[in-house]
Structure formats: structure tokens, C-alpha cells
C-alpha atoms as a PDB file:
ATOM      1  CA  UNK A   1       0.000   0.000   0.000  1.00  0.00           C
ATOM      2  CA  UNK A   2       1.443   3.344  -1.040  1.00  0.00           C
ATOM      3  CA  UNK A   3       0.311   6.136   1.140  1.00  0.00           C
ATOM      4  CA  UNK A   4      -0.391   9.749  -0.787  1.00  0.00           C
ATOM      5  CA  UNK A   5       2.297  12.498  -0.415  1.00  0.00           C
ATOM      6  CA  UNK A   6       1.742  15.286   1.863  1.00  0.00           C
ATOM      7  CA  UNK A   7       0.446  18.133   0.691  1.00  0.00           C
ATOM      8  CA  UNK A   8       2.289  21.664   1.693  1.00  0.00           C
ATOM      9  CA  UNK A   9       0.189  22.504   4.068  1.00  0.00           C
ATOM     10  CA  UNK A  10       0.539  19.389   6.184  1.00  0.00           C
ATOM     11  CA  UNK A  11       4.153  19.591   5.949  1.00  0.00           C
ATOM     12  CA  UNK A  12       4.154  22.832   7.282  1.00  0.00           C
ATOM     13  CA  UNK A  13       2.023  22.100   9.884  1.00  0.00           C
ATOM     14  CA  UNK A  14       4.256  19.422  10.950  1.00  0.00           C
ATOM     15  CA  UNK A  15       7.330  21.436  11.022  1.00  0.00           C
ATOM     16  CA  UNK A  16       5.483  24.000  13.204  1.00  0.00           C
ATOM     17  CA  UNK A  17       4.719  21.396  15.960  1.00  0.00           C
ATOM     18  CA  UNK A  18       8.049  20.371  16.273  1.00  0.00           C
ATOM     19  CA  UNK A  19      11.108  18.071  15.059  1.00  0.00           C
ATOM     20  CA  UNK A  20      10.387  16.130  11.483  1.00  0.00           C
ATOM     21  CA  UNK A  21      12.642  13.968   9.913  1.00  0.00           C
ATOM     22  CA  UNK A  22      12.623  15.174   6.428  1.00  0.00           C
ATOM     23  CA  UNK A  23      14.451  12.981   3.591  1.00  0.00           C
ATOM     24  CA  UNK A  24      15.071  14.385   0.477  1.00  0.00           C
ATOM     25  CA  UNK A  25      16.701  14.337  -2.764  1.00  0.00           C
ATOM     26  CA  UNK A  26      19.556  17.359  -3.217  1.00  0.00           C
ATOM     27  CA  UNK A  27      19.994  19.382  -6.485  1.00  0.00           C
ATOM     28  CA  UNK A  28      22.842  17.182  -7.149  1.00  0.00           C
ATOM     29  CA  UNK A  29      20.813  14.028  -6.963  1.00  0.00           C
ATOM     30  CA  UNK A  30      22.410  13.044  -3.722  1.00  0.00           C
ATOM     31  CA  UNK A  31      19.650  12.081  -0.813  1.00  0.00           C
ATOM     32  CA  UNK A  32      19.855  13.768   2.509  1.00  0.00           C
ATOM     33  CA  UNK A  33      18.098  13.419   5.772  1.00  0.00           C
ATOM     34  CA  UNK A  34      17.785  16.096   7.643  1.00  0.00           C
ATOM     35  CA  UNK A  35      16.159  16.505  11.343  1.00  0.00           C
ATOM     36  CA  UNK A  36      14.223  19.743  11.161  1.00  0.00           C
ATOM     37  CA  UNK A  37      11.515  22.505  12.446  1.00  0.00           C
ATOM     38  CA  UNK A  38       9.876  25.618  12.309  1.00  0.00           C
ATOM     39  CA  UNK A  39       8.779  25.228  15.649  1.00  0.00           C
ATOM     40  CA  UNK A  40       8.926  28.884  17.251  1.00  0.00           C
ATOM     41  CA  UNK A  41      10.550  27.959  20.866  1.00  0.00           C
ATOM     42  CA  UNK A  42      13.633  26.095  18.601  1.00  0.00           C
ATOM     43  CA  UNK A  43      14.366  28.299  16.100  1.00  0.00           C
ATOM     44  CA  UNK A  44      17.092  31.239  16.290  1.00  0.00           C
ATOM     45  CA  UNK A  45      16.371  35.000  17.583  1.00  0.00           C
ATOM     46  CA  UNK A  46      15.877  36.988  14.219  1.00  0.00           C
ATOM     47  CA  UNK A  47      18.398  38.908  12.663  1.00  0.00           C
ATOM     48  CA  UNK A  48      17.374  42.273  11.836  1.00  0.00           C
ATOM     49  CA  UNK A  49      19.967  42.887   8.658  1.00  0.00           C
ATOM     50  CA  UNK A  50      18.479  38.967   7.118  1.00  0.00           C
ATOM     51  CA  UNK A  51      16.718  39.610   4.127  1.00  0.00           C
ATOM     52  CA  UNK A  52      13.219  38.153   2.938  1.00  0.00           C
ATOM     53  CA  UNK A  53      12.484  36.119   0.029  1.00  0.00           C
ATOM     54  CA  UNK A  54      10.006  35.801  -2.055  1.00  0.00           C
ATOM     55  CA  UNK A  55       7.263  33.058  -0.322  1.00  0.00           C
ATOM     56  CA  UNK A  56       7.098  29.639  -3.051  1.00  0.00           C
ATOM     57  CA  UNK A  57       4.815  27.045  -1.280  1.00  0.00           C
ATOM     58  CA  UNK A  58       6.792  24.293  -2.952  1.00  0.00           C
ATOM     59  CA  UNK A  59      10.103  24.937  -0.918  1.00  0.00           C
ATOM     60  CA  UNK A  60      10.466  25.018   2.557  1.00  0.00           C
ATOM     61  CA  UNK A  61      13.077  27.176   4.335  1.00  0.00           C
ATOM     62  CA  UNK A  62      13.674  24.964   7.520  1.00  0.00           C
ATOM     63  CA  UNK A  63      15.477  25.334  10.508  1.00  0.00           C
ATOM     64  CA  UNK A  64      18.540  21.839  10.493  1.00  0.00           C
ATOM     65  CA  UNK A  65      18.728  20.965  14.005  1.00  0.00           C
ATOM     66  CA  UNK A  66      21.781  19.037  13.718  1.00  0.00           C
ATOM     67  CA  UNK A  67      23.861  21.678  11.576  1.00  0.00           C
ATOM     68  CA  UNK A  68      21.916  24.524  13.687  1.00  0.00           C
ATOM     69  CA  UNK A  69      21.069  26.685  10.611  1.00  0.00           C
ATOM     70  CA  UNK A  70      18.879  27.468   7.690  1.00  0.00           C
ATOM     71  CA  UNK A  71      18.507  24.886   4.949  1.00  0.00           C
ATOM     72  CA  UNK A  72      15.721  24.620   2.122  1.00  0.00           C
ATOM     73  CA  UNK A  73      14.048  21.973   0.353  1.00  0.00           C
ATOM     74  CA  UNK A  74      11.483  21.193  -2.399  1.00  0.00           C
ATOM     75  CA  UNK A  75       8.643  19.748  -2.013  1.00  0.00           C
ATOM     76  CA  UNK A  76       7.726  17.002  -4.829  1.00  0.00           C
ATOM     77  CA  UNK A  77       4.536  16.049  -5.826  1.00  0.00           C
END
């Protein structure tokens, strides 16, 4: 049985509750696995001088809690 791929939204909402294990394939083609959040009591003070991108619901700029910074990664459908 194949189970359905999350959509955005449910990824998101996962990574806002807390640590996810997120596996995914790099631009490069190599696969990574990377333990990750957006919950709000883990993540970093903000930095005034960061800059903002523009929002694409397909890739998901996620705090690594191993490497204890920034890292992004596309969703695929």
C-alpha cells in the first residue's frame, strides 16, 4: 500500500509542531536526511539585517537541528 504524499500545508504544519525527519533528494541528486523545524521555541532570535524572500509554497526554508542553521528543500509532488 502506497500512502499519498503530503500536501504543503501538512508539511508545514508538521514542522510547526516540532522536530520532522525530512528525507530528500539534493539538487545534485544526492539524498539527505535532515532533522528539522519551524517550531517557534527552537528556532534562532531573528536577525534584523536577514533579508526576505520571495514566499514559493513548494520549498520550505527549515530550521537543520543538527547543523543549527537554515537549509531549504522542495517539495515534490
Amino acid at each position: 500500500m502506497h500512502d499519498a504524499p503530503l500536501t504543503s500545508q501538512q508539511i508545514l504544519d508538521l514542522l510547526l509542531e516540532g522536530e520532522c525527519h525530512v528525507n530528500f533528494t539534493k539538487a545534485d541528486g544526492s539524498t539527505r536526511n535532515m532533522r528539522a523545524t519551524l517550531e517557534p521555541s527552537l528556532l534562532p532570535a531573528r536577525n534584523a539585517t536577514s533579508h526576505t524572500r520571495t514566499h514559493n509554497a513548494e520549498v520550505f526554508s527549515v530550521w537543520d537541528l543538527d547543523k543549527q542553521s537554515w537549509r531549504s528543500f522542495r517539495r515534490i509532488s
